[in-house]
C-alpha atoms as a PDB file:
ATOM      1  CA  UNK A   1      24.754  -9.901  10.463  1.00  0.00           C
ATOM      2  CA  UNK A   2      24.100  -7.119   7.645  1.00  0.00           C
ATOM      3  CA  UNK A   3      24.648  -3.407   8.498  1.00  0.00           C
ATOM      4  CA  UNK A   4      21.551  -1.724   7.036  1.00  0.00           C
ATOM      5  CA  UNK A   5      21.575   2.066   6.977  1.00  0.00           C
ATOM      6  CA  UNK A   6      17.894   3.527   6.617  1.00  0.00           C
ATOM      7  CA  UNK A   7      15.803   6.787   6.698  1.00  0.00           C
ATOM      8  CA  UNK A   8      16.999   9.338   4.399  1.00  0.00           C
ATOM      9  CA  UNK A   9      14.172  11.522   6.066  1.00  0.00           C
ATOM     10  CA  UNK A  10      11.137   9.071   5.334  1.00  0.00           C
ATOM     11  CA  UNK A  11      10.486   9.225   9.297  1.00  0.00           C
ATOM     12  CA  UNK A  12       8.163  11.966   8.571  1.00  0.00           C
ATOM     13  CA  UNK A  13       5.809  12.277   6.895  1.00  0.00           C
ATOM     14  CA  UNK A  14       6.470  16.172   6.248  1.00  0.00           C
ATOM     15  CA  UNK A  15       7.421  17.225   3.295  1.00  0.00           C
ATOM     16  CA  UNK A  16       9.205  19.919   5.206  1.00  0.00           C
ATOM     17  CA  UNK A  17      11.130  19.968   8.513  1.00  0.00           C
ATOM     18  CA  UNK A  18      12.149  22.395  11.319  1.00  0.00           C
ATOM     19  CA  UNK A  19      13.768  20.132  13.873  1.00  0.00           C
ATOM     20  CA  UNK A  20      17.294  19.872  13.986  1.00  0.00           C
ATOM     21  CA  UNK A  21      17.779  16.203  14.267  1.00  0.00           C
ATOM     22  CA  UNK A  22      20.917  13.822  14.067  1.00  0.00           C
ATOM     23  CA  UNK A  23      24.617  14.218  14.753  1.00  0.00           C
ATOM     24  CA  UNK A  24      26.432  17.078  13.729  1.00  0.00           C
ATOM     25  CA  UNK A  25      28.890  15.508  11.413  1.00  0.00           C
ATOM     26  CA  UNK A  26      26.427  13.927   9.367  1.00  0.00           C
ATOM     27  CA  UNK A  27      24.227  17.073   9.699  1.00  0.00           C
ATOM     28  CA  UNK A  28      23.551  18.702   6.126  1.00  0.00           C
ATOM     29  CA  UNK A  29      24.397  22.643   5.873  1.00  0.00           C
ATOM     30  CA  UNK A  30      20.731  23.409   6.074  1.00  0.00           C
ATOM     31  CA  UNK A  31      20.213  21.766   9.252  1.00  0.00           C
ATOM     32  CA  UNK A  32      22.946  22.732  10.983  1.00  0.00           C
ATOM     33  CA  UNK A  33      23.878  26.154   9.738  1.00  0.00           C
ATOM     34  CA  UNK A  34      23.474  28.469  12.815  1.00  0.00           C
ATOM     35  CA  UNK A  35      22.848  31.916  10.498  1.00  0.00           C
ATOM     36  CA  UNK A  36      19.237  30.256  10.105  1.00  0.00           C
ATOM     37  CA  UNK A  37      16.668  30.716  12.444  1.00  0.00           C
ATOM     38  CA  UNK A  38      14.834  28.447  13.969  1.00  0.00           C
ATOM     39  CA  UNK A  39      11.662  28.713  11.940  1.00  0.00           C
ATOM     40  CA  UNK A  40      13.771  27.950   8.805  1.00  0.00           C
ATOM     41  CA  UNK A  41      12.262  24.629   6.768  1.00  0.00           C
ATOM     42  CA  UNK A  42      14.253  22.508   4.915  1.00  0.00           C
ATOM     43  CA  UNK A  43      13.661  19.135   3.405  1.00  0.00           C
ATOM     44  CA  UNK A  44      14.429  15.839   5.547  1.00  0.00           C
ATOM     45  CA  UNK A  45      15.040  13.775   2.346  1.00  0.00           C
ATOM     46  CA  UNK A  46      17.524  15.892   1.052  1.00  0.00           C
ATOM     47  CA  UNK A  47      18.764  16.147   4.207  1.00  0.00           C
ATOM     48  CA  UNK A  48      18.974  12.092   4.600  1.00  0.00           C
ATOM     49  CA  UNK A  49      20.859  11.921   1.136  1.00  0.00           C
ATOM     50  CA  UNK A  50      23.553  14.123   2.338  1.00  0.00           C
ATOM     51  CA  UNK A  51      23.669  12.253   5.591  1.00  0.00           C
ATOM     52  CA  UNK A  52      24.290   9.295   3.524  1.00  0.00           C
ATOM     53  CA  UNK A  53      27.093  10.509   1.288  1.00  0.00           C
ATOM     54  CA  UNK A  54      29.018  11.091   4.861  1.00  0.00           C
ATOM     55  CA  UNK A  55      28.058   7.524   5.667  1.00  0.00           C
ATOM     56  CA  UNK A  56      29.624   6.240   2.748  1.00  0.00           C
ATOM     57  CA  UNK A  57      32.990   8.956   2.956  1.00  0.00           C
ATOM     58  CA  UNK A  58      33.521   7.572   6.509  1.00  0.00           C
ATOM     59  CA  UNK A  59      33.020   4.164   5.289  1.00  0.00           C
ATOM     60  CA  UNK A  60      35.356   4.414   2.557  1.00  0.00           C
ATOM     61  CA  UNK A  61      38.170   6.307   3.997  1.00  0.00           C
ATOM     62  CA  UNK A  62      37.429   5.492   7.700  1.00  0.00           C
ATOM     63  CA  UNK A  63      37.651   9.041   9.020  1.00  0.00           C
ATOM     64  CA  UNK A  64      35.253  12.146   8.354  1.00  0.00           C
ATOM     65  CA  UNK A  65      35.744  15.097   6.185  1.00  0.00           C
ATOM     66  CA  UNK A  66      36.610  17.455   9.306  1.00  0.00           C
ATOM     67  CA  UNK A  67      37.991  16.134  12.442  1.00  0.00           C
ATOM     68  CA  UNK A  68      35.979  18.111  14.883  1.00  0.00           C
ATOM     69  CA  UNK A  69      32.160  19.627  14.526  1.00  0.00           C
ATOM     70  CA  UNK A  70      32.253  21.955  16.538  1.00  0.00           C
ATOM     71  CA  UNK A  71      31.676  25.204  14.491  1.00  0.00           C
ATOM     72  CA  UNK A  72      34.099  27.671  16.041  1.00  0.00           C
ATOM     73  CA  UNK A  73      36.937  25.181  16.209  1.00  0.00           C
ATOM     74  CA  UNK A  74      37.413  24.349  12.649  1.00  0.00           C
ATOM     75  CA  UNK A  75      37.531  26.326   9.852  1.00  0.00           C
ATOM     76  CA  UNK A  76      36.583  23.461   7.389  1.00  0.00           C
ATOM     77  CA  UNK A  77      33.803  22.673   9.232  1.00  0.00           C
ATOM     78  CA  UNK A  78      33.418  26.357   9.594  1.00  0.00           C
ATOM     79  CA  UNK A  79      33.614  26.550   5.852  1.00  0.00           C
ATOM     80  CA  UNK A  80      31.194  23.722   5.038  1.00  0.00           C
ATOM     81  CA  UNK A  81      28.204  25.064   6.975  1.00  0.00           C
ATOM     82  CA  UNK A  82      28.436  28.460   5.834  1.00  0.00           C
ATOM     83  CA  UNK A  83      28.394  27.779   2.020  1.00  0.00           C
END
């Protein structure tokens, strides 16, 4: 079998989104970034890119860029969602 990664936010048809959707390490800033409320839009495709480019860091160095998500754990994930 092929892997085949797809998306990138074309599941909507939107061209901007409210719902917080996915997993939280793959989670652009936008999404996940708690200081937002939750009427805050943001667009799913640039959302899906960014997704992506975590894809491709795990698959290249088999491991993510922070080792936990959870927001008041880590200060580099800490770091990442607030900027």
């Amino acid at each position: 079998g092929t892997a085949q990664i797809g998306d990138f936010g074309l599941a909507t048809e939107e061209a901007l989104c409210r719902d917080r959707v996915g997993t939280t390490s793959t989670m652009s800033p936008e999404v996940f970034n708690r200081k937002h409320s939750s009427l805050s839009l943001y667009d799913p495709k640039k959302a899906g890119i960014w997704a992506l480019g975590i894809v491709f860091w795990q698959l290249k160095l088999r491991d993510l860029p922070w080792q936990n998500t959870n927001y008041d754990a880590e200060d580099d994930f800490k770091r990442y969602v607030d900027n």
